[in-house]
PDB file of N, CA and C in Angstrom:
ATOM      1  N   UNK A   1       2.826   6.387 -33.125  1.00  0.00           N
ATOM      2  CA  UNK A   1       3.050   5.641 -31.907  1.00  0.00           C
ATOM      3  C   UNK A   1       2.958   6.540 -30.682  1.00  0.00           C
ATOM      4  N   UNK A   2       3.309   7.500 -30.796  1.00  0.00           N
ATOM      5  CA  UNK A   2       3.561   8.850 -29.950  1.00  0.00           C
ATOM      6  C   UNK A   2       2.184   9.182 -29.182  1.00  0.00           C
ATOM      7  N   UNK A   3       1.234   9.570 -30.811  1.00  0.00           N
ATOM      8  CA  UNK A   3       0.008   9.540 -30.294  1.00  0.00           C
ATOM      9  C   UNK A   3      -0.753   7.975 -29.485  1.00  0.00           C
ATOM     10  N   UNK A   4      -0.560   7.453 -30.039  1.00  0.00           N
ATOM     11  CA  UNK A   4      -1.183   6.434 -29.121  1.00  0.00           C
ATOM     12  C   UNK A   4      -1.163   6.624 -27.783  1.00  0.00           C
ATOM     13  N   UNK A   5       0.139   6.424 -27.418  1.00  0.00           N
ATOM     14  CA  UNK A   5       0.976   6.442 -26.335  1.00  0.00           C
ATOM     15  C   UNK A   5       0.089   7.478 -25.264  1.00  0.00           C
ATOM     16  N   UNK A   6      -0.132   8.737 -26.140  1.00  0.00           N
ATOM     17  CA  UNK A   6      -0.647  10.173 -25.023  1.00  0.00           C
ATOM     18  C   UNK A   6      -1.828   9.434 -24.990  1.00  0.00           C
ATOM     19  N   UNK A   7      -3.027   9.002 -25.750  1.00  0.00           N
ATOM     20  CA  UNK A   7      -4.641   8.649 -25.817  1.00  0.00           C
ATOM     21  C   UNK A   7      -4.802   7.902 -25.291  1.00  0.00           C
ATOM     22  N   UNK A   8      -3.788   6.913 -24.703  1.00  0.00           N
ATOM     23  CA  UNK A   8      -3.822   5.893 -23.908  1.00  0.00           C
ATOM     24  C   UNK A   8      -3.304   5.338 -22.782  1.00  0.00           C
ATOM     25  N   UNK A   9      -2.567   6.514 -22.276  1.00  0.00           N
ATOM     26  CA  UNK A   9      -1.708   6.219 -21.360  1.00  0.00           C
ATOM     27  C   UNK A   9      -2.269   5.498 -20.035  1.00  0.00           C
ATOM     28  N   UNK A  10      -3.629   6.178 -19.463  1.00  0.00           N
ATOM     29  CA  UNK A  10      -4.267   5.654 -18.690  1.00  0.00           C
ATOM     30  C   UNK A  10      -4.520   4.062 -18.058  1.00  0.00           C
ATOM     31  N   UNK A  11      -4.648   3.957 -19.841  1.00  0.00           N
ATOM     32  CA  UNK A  11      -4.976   2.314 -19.931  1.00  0.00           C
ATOM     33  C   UNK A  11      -4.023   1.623 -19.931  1.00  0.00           C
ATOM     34  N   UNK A  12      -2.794   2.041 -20.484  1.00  0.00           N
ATOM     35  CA  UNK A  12      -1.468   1.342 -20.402  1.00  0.00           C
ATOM     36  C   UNK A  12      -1.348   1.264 -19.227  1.00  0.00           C
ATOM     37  N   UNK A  13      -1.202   2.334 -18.267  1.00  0.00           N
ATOM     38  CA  UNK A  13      -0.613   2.401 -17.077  1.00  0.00           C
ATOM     39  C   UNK A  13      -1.107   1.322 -16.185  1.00  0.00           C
ATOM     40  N   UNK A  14      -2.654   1.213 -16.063  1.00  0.00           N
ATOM     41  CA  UNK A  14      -3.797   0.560 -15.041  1.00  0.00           C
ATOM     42  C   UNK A  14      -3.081  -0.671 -15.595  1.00  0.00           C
ATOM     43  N   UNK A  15      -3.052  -1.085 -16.525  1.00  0.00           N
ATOM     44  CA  UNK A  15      -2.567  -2.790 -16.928  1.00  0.00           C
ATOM     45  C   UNK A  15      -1.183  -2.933 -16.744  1.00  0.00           C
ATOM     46  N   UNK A  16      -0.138  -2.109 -17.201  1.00  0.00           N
ATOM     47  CA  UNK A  16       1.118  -2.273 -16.510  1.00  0.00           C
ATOM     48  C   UNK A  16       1.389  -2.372 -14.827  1.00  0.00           C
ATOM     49  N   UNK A  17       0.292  -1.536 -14.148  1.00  0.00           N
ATOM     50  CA  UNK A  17       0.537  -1.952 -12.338  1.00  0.00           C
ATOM     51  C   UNK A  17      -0.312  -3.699 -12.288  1.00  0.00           C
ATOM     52  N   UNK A  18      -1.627  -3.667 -12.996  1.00  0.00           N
ATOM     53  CA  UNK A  18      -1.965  -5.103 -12.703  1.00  0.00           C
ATOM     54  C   UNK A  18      -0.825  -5.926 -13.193  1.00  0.00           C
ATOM     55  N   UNK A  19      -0.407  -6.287 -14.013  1.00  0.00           N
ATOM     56  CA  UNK A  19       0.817  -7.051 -14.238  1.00  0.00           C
ATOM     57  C   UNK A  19       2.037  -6.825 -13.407  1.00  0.00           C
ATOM     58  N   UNK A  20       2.077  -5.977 -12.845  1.00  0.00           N
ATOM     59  CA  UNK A  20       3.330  -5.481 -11.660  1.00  0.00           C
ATOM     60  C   UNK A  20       2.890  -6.314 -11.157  1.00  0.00           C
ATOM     61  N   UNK A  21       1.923  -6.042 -10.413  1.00  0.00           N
ATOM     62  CA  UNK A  21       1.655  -6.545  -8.908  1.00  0.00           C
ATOM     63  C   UNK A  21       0.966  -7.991  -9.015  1.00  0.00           C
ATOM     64  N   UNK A  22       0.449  -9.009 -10.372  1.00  0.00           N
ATOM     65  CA  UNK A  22       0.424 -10.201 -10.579  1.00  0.00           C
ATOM     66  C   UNK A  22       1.517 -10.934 -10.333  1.00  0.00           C
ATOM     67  N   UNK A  23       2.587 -10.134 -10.470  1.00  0.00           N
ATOM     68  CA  UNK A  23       3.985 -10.919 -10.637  1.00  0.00           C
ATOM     69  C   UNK A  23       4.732 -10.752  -9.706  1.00  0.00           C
ATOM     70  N   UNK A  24       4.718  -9.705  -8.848  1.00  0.00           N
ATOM     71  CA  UNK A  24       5.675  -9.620  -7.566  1.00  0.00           C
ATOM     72  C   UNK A  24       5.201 -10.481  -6.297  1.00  0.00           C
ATOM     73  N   UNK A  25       6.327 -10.725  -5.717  1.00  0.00           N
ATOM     74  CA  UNK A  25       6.444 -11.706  -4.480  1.00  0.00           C
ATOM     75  C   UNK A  25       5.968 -10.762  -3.725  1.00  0.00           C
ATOM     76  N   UNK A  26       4.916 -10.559  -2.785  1.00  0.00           N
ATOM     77  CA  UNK A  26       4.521 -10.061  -1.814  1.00  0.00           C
ATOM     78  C   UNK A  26       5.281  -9.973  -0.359  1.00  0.00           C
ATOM     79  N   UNK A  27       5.459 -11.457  -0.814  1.00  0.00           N
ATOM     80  CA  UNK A  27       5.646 -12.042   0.637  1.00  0.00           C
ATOM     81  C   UNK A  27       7.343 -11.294   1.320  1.00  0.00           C
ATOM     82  N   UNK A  28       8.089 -11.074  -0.184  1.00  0.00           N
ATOM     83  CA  UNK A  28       9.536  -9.977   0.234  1.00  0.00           C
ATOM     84  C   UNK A  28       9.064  -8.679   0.895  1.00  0.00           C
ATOM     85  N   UNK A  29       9.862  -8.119   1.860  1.00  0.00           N
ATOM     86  CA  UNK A  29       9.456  -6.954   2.597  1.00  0.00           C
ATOM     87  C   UNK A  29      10.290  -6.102   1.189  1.00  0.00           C
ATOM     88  N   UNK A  30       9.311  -4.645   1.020  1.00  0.00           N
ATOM     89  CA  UNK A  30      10.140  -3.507   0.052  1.00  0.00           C
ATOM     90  C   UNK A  30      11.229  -3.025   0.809  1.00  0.00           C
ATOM     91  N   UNK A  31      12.042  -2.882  -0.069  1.00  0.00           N
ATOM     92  CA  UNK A  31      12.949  -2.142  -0.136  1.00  0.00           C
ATOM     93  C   UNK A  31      12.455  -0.890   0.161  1.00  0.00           C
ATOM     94  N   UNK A  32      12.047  -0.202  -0.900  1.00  0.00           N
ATOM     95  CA  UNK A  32      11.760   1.193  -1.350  1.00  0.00           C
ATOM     96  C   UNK A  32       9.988   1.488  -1.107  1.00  0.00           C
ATOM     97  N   UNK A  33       9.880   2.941  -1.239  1.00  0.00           N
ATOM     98  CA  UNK A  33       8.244   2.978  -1.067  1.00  0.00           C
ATOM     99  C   UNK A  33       8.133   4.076  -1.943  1.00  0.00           C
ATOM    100  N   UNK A  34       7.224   4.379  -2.500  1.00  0.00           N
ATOM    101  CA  UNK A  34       7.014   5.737  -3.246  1.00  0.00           C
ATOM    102  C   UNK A  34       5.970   6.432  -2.328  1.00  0.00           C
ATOM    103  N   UNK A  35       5.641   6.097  -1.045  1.00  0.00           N
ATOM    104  CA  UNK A  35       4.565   6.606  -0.140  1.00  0.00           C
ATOM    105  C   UNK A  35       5.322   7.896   0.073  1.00  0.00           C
ATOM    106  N   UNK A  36       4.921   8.893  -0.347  1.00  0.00           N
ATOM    107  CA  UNK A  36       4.900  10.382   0.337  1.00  0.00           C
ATOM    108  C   UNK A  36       5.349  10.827   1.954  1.00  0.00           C
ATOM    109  N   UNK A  37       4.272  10.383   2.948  1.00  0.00           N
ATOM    110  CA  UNK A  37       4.081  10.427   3.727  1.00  0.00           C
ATOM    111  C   UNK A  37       5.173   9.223   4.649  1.00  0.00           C
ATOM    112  N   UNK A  38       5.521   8.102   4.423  1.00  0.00           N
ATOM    113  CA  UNK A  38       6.693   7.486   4.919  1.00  0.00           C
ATOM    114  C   UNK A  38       8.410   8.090   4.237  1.00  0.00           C
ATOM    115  N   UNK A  39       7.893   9.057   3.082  1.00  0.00           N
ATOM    116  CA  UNK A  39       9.488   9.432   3.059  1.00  0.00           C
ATOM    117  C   UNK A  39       9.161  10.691   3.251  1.00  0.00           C
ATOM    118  N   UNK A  40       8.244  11.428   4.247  1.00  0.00           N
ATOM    119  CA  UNK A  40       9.152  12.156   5.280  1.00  0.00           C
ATOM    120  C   UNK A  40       8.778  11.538   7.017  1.00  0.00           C
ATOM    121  N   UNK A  41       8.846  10.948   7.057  1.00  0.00           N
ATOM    122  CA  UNK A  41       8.866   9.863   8.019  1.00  0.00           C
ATOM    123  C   UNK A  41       8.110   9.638   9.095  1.00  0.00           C
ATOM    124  N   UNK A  42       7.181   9.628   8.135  1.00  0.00           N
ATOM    125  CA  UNK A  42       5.680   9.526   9.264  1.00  0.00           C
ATOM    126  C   UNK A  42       5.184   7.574   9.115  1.00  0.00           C
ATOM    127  N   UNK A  43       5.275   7.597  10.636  1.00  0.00           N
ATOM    128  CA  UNK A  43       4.895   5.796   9.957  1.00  0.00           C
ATOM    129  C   UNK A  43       3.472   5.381  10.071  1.00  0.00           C
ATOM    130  N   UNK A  44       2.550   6.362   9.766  1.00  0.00           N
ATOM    131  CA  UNK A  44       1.085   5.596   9.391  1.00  0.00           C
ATOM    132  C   UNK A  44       0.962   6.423   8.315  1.00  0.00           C
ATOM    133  N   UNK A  45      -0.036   5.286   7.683  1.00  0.00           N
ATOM    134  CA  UNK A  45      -0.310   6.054   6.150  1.00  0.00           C
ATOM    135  C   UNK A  45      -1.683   4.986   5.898  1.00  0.00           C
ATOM    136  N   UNK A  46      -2.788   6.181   5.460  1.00  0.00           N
ATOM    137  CA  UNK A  46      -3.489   5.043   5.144  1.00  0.00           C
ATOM    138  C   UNK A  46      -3.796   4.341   4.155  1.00  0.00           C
ATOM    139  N   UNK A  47      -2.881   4.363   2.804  1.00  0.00           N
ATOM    140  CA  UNK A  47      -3.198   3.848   1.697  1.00  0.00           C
ATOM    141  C   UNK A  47      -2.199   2.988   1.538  1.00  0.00           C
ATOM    142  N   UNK A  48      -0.957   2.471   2.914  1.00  0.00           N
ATOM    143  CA  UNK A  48       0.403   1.872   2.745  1.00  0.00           C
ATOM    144  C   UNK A  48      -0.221   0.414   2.940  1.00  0.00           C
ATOM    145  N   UNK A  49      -0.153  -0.797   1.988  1.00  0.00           N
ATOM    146  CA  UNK A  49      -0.406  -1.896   2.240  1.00  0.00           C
ATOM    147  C   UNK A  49      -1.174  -2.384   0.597  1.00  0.00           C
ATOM    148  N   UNK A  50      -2.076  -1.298   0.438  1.00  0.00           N
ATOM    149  CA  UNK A  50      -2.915  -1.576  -0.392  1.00  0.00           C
ATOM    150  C   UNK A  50      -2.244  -2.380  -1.983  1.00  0.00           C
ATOM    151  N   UNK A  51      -0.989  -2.200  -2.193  1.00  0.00           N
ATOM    152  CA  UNK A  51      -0.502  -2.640  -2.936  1.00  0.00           C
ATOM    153  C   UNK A  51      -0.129  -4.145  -2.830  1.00  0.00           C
ATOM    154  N   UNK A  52       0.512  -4.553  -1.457  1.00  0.00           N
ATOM    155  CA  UNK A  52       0.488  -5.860  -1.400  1.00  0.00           C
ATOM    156  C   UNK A  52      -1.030  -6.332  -1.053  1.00  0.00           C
ATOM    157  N   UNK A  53      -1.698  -6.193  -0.792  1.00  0.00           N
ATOM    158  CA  UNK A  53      -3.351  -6.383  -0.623  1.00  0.00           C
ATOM    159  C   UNK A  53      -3.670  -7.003  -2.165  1.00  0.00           C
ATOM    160  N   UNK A  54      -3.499  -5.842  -2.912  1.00  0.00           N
ATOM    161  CA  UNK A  54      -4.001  -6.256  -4.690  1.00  0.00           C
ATOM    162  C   UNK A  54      -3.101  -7.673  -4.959  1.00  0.00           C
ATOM    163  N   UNK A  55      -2.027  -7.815  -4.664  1.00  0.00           N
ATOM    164  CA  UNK A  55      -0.600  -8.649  -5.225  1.00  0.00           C
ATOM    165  C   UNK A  55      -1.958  -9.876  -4.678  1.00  0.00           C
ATOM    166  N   UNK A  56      -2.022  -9.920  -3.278  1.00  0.00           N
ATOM    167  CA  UNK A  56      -1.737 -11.125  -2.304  1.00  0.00           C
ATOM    168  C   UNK A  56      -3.599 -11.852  -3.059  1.00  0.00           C
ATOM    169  N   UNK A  57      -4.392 -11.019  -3.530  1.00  0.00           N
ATOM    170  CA  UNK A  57      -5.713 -11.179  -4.079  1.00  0.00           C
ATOM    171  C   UNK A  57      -5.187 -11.298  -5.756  1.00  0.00           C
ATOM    172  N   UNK A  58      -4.524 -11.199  -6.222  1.00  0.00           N
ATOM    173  CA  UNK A  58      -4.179 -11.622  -8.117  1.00  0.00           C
ATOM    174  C   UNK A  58      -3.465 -12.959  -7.297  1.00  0.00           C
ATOM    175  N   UNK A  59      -3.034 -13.403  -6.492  1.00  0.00           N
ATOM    176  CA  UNK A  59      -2.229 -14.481  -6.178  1.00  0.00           C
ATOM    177  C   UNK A  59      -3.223 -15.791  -5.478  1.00  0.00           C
ATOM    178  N   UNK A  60      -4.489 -15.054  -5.197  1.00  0.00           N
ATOM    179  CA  UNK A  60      -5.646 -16.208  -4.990  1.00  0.00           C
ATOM    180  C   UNK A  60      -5.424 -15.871  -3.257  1.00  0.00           C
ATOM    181  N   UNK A  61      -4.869 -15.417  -2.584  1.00  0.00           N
ATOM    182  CA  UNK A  61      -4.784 -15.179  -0.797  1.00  0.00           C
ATOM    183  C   UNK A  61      -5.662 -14.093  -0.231  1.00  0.00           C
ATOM    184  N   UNK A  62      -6.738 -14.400  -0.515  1.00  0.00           N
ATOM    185  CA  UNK A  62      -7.448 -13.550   0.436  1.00  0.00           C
ATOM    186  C   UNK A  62      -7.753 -12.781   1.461  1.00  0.00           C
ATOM    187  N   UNK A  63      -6.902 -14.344   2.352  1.00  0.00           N
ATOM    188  CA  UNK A  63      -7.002 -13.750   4.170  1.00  0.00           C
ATOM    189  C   UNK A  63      -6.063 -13.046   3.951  1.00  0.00           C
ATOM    190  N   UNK A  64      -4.881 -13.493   3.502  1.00  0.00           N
ATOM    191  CA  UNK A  64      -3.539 -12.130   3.663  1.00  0.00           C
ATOM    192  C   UNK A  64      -3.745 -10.509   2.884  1.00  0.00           C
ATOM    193  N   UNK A  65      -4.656 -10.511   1.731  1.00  0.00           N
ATOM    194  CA  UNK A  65      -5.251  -9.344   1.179  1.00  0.00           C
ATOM    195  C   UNK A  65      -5.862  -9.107   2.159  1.00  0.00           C
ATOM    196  N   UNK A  66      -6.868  -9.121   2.921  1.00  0.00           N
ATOM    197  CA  UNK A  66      -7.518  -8.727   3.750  1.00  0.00           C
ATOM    198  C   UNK A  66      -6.486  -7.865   5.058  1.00  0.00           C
ATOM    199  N   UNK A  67      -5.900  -8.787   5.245  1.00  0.00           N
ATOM    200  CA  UNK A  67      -5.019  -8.406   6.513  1.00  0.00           C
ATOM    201  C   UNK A  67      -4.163  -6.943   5.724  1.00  0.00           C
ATOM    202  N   UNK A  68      -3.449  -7.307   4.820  1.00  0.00           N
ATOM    203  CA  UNK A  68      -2.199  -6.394   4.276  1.00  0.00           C
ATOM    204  C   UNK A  68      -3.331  -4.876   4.425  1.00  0.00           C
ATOM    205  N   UNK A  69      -4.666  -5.260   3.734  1.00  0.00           N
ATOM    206  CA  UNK A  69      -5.710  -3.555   3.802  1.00  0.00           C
ATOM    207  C   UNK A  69      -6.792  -3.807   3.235  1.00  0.00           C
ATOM    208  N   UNK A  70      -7.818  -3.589   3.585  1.00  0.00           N
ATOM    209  CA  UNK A  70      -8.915  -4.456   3.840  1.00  0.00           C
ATOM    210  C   UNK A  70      -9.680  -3.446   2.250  1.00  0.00           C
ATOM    211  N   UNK A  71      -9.236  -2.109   1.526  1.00  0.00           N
ATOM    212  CA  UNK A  71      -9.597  -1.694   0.951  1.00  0.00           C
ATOM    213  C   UNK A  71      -8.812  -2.172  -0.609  1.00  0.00           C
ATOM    214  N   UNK A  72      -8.477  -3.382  -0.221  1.00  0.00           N
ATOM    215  CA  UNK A  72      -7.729  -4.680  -1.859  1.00  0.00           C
ATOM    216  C   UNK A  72      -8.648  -4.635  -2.712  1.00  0.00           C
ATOM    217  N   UNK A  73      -9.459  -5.702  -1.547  1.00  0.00           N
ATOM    218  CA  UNK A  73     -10.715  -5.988  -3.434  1.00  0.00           C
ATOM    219  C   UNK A  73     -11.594  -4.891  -3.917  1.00  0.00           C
ATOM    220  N   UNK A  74     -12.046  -3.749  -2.871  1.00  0.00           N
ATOM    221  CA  UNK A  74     -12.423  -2.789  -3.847  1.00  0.00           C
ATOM    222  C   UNK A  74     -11.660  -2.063  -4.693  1.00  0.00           C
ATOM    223  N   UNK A  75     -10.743  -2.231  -4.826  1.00  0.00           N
ATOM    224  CA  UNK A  75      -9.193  -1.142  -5.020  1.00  0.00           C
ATOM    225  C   UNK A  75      -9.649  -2.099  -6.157  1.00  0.00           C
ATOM    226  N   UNK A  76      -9.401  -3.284  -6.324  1.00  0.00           N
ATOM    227  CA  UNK A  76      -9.251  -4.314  -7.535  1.00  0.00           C
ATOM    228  C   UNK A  76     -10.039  -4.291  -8.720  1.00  0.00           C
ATOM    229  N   UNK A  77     -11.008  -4.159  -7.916  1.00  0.00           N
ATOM    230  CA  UNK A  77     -12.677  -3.833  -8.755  1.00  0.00           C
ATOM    231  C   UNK A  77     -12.524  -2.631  -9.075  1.00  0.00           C
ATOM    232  N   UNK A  78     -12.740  -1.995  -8.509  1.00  0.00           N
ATOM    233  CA  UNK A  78     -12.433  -0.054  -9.392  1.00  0.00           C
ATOM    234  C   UNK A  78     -11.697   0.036 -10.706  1.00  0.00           C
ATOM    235  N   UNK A  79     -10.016  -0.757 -10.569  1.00  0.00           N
ATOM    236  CA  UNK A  79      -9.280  -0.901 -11.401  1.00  0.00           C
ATOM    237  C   UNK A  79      -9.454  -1.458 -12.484  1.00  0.00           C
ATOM    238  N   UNK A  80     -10.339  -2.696 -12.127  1.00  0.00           N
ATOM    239  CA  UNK A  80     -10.610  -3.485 -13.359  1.00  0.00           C
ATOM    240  C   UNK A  80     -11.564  -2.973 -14.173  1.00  0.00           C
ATOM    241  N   UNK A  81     -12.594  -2.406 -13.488  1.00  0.00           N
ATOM    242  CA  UNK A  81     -14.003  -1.916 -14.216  1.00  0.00           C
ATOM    243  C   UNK A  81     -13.105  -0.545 -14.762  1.00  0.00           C
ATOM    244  N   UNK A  82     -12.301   0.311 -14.388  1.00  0.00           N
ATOM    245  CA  UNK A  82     -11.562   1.365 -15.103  1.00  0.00           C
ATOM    246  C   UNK A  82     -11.072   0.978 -16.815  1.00  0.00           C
ATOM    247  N   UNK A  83     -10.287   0.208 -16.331  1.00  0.00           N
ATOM    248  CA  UNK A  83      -9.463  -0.643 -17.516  1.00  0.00           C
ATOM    249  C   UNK A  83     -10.640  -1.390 -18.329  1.00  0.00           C
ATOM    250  N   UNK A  84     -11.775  -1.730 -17.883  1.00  0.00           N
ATOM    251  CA  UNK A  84     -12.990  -1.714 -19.137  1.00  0.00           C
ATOM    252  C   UNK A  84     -13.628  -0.709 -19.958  1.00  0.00           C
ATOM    253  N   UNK A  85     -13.526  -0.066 -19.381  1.00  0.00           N
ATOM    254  CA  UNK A  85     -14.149   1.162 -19.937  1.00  0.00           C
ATOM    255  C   UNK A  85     -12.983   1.736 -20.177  1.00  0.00           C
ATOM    256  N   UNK A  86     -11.652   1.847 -20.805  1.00  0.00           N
ATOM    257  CA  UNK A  86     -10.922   1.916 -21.429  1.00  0.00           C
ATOM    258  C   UNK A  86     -10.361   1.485 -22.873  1.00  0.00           C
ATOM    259  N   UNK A  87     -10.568   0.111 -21.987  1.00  0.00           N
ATOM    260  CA  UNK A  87     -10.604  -0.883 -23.334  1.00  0.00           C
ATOM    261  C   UNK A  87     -11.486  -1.050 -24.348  1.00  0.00           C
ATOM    262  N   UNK A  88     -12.944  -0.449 -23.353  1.00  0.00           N
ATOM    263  CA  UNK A  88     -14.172  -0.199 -24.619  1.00  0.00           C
ATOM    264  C   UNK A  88     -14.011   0.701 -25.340  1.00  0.00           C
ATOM    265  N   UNK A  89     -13.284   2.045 -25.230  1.00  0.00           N
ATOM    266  CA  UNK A  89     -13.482   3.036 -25.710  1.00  0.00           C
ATOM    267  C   UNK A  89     -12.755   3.302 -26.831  1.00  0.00           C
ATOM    268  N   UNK A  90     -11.402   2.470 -26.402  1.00  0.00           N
ATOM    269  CA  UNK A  90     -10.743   2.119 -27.901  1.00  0.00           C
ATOM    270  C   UNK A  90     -10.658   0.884 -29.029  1.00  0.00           C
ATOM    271  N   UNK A  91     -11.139   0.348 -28.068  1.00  0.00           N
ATOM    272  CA  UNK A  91     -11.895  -0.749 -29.510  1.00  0.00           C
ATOM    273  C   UNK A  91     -13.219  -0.752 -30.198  1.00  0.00           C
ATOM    274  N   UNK A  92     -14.376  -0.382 -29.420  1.00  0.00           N
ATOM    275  CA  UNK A  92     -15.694  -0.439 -29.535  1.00  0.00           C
ATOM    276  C   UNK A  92     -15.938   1.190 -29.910  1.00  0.00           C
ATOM    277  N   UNK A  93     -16.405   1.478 -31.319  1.00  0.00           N
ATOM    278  CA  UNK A  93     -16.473   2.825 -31.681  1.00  0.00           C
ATOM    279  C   UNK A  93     -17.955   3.490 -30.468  1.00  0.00           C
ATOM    280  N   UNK A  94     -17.562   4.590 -30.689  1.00  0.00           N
ATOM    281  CA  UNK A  94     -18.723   5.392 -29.638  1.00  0.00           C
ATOM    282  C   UNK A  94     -20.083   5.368 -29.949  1.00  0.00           C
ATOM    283  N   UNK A  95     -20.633   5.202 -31.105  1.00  0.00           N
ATOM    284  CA  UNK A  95     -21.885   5.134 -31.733  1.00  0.00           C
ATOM    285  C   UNK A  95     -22.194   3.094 -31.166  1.00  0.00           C
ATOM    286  N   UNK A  96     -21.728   2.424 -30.849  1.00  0.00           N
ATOM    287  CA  UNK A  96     -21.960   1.551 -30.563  1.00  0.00           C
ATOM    288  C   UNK A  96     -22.698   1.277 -29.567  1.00  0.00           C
ATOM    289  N   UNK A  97     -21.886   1.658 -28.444  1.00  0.00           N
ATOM    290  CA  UNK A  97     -22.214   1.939 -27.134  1.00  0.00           C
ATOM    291  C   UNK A  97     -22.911   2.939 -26.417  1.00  0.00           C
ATOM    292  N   UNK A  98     -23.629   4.104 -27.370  1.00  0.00           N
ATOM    293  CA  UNK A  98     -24.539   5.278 -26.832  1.00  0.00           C
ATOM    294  C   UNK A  98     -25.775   4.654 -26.346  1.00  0.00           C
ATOM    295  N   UNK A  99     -26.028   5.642 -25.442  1.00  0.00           N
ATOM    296  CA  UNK A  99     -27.215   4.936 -24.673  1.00  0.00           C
ATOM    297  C   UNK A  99     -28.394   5.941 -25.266  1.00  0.00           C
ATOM    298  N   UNK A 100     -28.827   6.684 -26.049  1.00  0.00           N
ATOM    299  CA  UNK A 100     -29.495   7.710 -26.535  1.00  0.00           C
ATOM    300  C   UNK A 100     -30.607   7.046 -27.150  1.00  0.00           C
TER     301      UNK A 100
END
């Protein structure tokens, strides 16, 4: 289990934040931030939003993804196409998929 766990963590992780952020209320202001740069108290950041951006686009709201950081749906797409090629790599043996 252990091993799994290390060979895959990647992929766990990418699908545990999509399911985070499928399920959280956007629309609540955070509490807390794990932004770096706002906890030592700088108030622009340019990657601060992008999280409710992804939420407010898994929730079907576009205009408000857009607004929250306009870099959502590529953020979304990166993630998802990541988590494919994850998911291929451990289900679909490697001789399958060689391009040679």
């Amino acid at each position: 289990m252990i091993k799994f766990l290390k060979t895959n963590f990647e992929l766990i992780f990418w699908v545990a934040a999509i399911i985070a952020l499928a399920v959280a209320n956007s629309a609540i202001e955070s509490q807390y931030t794990l932004c770096p740069l706002k906890l030592m108290g700088i108030t622009w950041c340019p990657g601060c939003g992008i999280g409710h951006a992804i939420s407010w686009l898994l929730h079907g709201d576009i205009v408000r993804s857009w607004h929250a950081h306009w870099l959502g749906v590529p953020a979304l797409l990166i993630i998802g196409y990541r988590i494919f090629v994850l998911g291929r790599c451990l289900f679909v043996p490697k001789q399958e998929y060689k391009f040679d």
